[in-house]
C-alpha atoms as a PDB file:
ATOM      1  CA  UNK A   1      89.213  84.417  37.552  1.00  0.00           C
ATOM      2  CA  UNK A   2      92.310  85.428  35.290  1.00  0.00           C
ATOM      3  CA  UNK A   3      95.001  83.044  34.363  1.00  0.00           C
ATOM      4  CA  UNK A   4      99.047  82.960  34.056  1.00  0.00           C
ATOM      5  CA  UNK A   5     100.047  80.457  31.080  1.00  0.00           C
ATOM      6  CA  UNK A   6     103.034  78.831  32.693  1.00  0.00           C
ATOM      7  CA  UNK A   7     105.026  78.442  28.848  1.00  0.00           C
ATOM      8  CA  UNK A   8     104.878  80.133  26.062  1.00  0.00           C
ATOM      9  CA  UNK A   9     105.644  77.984  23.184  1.00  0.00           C
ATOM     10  CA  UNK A  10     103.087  76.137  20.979  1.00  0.00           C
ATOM     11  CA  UNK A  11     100.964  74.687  24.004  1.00  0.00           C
ATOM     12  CA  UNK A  12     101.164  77.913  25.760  1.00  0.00           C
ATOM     13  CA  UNK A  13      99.287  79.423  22.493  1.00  0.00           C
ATOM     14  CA  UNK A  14      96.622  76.569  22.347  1.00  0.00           C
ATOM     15  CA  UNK A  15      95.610  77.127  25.814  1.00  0.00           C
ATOM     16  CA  UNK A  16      95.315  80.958  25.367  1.00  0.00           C
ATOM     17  CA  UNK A  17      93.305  80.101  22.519  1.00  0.00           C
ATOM     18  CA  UNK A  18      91.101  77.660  25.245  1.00  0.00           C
ATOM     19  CA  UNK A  19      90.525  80.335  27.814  1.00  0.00           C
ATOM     20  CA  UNK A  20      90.158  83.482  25.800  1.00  0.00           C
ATOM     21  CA  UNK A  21      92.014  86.790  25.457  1.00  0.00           C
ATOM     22  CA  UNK A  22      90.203  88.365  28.548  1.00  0.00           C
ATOM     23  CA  UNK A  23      90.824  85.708  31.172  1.00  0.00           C
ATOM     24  CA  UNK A  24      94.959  85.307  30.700  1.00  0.00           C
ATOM     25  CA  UNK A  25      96.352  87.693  32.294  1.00  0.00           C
ATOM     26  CA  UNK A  26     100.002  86.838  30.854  1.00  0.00           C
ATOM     27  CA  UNK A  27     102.290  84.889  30.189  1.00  0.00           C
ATOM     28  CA  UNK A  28     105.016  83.244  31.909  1.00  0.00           C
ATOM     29  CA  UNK A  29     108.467  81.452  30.701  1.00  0.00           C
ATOM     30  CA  UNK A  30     112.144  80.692  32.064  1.00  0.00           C
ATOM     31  CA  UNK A  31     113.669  81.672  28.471  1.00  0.00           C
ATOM     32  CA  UNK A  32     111.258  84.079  26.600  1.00  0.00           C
ATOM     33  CA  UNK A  33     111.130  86.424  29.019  1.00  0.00           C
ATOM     34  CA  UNK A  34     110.583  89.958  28.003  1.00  0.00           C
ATOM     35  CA  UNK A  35     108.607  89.185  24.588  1.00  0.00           C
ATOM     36  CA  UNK A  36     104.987  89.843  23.866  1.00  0.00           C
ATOM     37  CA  UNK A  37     102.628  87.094  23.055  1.00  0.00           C
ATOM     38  CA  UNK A  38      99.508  87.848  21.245  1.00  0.00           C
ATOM     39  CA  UNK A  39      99.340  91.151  23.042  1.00  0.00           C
ATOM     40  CA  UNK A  40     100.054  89.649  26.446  1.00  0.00           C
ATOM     41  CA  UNK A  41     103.688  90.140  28.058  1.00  0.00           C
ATOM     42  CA  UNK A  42     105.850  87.137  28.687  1.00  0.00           C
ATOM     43  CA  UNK A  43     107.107  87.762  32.575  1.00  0.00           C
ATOM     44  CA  UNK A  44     109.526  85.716  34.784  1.00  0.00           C
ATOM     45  CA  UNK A  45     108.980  82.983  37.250  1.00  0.00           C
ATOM     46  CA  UNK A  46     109.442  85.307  39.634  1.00  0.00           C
ATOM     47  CA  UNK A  47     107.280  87.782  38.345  1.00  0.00           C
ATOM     48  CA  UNK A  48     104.526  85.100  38.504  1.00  0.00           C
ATOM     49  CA  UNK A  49     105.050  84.176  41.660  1.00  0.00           C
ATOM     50  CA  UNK A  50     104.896  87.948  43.253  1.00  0.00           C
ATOM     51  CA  UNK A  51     101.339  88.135  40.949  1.00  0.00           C
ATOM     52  CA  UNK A  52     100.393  85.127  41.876  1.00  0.00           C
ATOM     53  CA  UNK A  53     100.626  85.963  46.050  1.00  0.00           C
ATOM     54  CA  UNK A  54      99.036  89.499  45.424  1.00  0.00           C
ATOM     55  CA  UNK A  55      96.038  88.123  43.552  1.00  0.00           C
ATOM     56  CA  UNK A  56      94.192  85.616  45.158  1.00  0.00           C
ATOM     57  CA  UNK A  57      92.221  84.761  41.943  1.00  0.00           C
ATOM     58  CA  UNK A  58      94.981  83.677  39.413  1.00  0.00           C
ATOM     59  CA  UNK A  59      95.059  80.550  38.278  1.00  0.00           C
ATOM     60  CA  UNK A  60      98.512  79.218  37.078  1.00  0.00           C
ATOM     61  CA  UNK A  61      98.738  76.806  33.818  1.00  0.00           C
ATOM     62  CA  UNK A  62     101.181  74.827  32.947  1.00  0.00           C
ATOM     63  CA  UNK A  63     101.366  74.264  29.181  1.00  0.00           C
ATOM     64  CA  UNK A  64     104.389  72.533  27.553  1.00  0.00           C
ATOM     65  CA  UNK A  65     104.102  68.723  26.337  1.00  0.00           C
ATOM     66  CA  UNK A  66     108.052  68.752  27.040  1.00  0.00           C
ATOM     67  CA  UNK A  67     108.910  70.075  29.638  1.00  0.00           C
ATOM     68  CA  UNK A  68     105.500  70.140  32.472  1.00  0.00           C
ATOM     69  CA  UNK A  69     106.781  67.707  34.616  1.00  0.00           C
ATOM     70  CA  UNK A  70     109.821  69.991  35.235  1.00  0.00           C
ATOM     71  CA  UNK A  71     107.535  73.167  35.216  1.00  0.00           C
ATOM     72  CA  UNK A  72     105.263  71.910  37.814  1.00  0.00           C
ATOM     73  CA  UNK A  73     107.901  70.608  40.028  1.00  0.00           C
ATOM     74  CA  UNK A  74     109.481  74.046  39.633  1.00  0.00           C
ATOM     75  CA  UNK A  75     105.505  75.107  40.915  1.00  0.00           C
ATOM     76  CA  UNK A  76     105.339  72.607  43.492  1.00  0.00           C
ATOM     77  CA  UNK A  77     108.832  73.560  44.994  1.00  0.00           C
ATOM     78  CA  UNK A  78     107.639  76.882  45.811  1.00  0.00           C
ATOM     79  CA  UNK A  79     104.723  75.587  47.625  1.00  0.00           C
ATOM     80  CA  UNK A  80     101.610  76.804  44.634  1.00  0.00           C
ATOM     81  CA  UNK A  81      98.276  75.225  44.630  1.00  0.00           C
ATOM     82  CA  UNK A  82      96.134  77.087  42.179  1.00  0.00           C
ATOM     83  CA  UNK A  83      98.090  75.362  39.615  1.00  0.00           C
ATOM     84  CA  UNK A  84      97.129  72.894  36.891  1.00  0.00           C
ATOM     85  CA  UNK A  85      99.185  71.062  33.389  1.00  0.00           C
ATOM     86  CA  UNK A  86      97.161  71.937  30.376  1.00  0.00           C
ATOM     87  CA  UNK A  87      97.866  69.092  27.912  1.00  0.00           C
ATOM     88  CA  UNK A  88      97.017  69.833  24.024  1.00  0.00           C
ATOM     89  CA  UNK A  89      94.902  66.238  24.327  1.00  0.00           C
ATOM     90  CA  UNK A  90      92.704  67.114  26.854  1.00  0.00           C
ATOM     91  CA  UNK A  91      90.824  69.509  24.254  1.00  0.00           C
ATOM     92  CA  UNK A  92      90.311  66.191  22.391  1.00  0.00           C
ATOM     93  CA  UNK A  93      90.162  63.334  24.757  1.00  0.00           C
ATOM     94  CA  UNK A  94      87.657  65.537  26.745  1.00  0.00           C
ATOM     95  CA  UNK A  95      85.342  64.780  24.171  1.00  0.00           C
ATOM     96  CA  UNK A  96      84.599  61.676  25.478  1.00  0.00           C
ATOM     97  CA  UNK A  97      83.238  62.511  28.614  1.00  0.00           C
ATOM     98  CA  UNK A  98      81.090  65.074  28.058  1.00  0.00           C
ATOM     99  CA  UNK A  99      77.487  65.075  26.268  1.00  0.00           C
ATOM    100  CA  UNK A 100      77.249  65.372  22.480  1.00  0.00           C
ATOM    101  CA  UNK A 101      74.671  65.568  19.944  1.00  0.00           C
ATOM    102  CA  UNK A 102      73.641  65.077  16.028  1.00  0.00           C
ATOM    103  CA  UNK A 103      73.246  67.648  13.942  1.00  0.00           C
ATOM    104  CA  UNK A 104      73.288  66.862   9.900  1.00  0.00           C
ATOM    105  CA  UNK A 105      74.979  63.564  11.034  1.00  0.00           C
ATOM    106  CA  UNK A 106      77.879  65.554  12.670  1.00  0.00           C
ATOM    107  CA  UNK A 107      79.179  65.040  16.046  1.00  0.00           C
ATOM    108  CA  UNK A 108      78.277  68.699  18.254  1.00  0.00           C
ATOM    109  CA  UNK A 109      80.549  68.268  21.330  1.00  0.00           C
ATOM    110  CA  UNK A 110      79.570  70.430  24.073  1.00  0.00           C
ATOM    111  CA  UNK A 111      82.472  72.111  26.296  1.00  0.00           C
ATOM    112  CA  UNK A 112      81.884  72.406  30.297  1.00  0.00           C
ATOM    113  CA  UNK A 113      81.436  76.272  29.526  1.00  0.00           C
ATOM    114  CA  UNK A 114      78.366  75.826  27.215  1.00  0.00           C
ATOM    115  CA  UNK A 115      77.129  73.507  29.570  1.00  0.00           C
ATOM    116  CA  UNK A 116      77.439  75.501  32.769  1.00  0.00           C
ATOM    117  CA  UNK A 117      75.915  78.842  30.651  1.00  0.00           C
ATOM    118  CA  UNK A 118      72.334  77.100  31.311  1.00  0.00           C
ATOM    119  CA  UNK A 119      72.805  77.421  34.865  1.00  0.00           C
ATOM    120  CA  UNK A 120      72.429  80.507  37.488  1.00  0.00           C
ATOM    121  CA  UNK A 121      75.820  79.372  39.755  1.00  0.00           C
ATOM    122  CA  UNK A 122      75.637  82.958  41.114  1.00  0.00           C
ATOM    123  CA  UNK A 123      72.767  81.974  43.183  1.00  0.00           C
ATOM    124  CA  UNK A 124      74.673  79.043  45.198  1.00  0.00           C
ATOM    125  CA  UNK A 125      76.992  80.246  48.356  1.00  0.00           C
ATOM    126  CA  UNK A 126      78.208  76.642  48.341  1.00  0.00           C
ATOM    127  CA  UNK A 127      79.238  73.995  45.177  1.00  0.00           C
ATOM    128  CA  UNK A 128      79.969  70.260  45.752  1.00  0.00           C
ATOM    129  CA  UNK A 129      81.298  68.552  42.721  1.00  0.00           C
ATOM    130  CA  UNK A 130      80.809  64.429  42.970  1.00  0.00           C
ATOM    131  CA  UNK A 131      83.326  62.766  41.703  1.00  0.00           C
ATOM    132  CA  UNK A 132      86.268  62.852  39.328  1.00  0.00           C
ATOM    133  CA  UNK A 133      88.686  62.681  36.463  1.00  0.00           C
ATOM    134  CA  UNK A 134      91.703  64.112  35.016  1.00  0.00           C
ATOM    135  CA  UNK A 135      89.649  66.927  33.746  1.00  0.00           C
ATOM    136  CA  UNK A 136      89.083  68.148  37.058  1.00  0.00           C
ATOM    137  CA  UNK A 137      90.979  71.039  36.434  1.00  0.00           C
ATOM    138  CA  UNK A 138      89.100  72.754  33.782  1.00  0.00           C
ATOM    139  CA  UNK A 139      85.248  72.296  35.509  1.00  0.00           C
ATOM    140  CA  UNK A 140      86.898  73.635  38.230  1.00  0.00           C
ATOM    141  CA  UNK A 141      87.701  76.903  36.886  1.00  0.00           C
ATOM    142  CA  UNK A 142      84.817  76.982  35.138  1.00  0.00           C
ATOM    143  CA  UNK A 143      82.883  77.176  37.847  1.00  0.00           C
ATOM    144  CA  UNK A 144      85.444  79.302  40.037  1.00  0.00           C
ATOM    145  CA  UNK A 145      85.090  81.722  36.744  1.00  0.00           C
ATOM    146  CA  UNK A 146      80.921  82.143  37.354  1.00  0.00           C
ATOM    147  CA  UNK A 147      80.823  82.195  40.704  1.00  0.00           C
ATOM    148  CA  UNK A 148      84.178  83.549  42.370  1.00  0.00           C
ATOM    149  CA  UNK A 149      82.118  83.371  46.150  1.00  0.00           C
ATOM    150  CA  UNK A 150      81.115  80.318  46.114  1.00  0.00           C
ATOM    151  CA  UNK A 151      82.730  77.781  48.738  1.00  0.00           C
ATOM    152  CA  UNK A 152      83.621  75.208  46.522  1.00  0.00           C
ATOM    153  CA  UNK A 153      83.996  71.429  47.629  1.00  0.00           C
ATOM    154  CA  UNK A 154      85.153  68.164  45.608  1.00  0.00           C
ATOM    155  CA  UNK A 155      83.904  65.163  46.943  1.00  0.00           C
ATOM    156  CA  UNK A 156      86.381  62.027  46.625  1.00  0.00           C
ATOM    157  CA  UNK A 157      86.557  58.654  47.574  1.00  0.00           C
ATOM    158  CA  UNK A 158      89.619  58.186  50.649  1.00  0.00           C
ATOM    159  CA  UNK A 159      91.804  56.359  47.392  1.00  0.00           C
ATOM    160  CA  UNK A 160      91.214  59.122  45.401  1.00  0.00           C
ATOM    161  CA  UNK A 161      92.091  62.000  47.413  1.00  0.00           C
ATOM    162  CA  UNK A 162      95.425  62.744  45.803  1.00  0.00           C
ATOM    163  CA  UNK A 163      94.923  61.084  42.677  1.00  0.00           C
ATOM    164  CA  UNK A 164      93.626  64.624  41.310  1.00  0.00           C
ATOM    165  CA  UNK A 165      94.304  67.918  41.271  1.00  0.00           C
ATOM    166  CA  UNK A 166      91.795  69.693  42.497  1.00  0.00           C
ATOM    167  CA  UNK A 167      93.427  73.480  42.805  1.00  0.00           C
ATOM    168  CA  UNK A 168      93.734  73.420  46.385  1.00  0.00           C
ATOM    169  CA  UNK A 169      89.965  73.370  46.789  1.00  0.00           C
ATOM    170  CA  UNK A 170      88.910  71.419  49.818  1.00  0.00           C
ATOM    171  CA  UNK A 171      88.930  67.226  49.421  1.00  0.00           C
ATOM    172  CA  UNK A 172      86.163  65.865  51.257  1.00  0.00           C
ATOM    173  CA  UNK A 173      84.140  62.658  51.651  1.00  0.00           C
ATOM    174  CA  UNK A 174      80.186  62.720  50.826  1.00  0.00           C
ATOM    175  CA  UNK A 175      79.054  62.982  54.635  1.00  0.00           C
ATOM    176  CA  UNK A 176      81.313  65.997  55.455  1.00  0.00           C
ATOM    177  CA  UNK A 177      79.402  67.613  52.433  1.00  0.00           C
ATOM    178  CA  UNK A 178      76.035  67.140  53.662  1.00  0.00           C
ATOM    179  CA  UNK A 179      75.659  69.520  56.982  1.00  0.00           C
END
């Protein structure tokens, strides 16, 4: 799984930071085209969008606290699914929903990557995931990152169904899951 960060300004940087040098592929920007970026070229929209329909496993991120709404109705417009907005508080707020512990009285928060590196997902051909929340997104491509074969489902109530973005991974309910 390799990523495009959709904006290269300060959020662009903290979500580089957040999925590592050797899963973004590049950036992407409508005004800093051309420049380099921590060693990673800043291309067009278009660019991205020719990537983005050769390779089936890219990922786009959106990552501006300005101007998302506008980037990922520019995304939307031109039909993308494998899209999500990477918000600067989600690497905080996420906290809160996933387990902690103690050590020397200090909080140890674990991220979903630690947390899925105790489990084989290479040995599943199929991966329902229960539920949901506006972090969504990032188990997703967790998961999509250790196992790239794995049919992938995300089981929703009927009011939830486009609530969340789920990638353009299937939306089912729990019965359609169990076969």
């Amino acid at each position: 799984m390799r990523y495009i960060i959709f904006g290269a300004g300060n959020t662009g940087e903290i979500a580089f930071n957040y999925f590592g040098r050797n899963r973004v592929l590049c950036f992407a920007d409508n005004n800093k085209t051309g420049t380099v970026l921590h060693a990673k070229e800043v291309i067009s929209f278009n660019e991205m969008l020719k990537i983005y329909s050769e390779q089936k496993q890219i990922i786009i991120v959106i990552s501006s606290n300005r101007y998302w709404k506008e980037m990922e109705y520019q995304i939307k417009d031109v039909g993308l699914q494998r899209y999500f907005v990477f918000f600067e508080a989600d690497m905080y707020l996420m906290n809160r929903v996933l387990p902690y512990y103690y050590l020397y009285k200090r909080p140890i928060y674990l991220s979903y990557t630690q947390i899925l590196s105790h489990y084989d997902l290479l040995r599943y051909s199929k991966i329902a995931i229960y539920g949901a929340n506006r972090y969504l997104p990032y188990l997703i491509t967790e998961i999509m990152d250790r196992n790239p074969y794995a049919d992938i489902k995300v089981i929703l109530p009927e009011e939830c169904e486009h609530k969340y973005n789920t990638l353009g991974i299937r939306v089912g309910n729990l019965a359609s899951c169990i076969e």
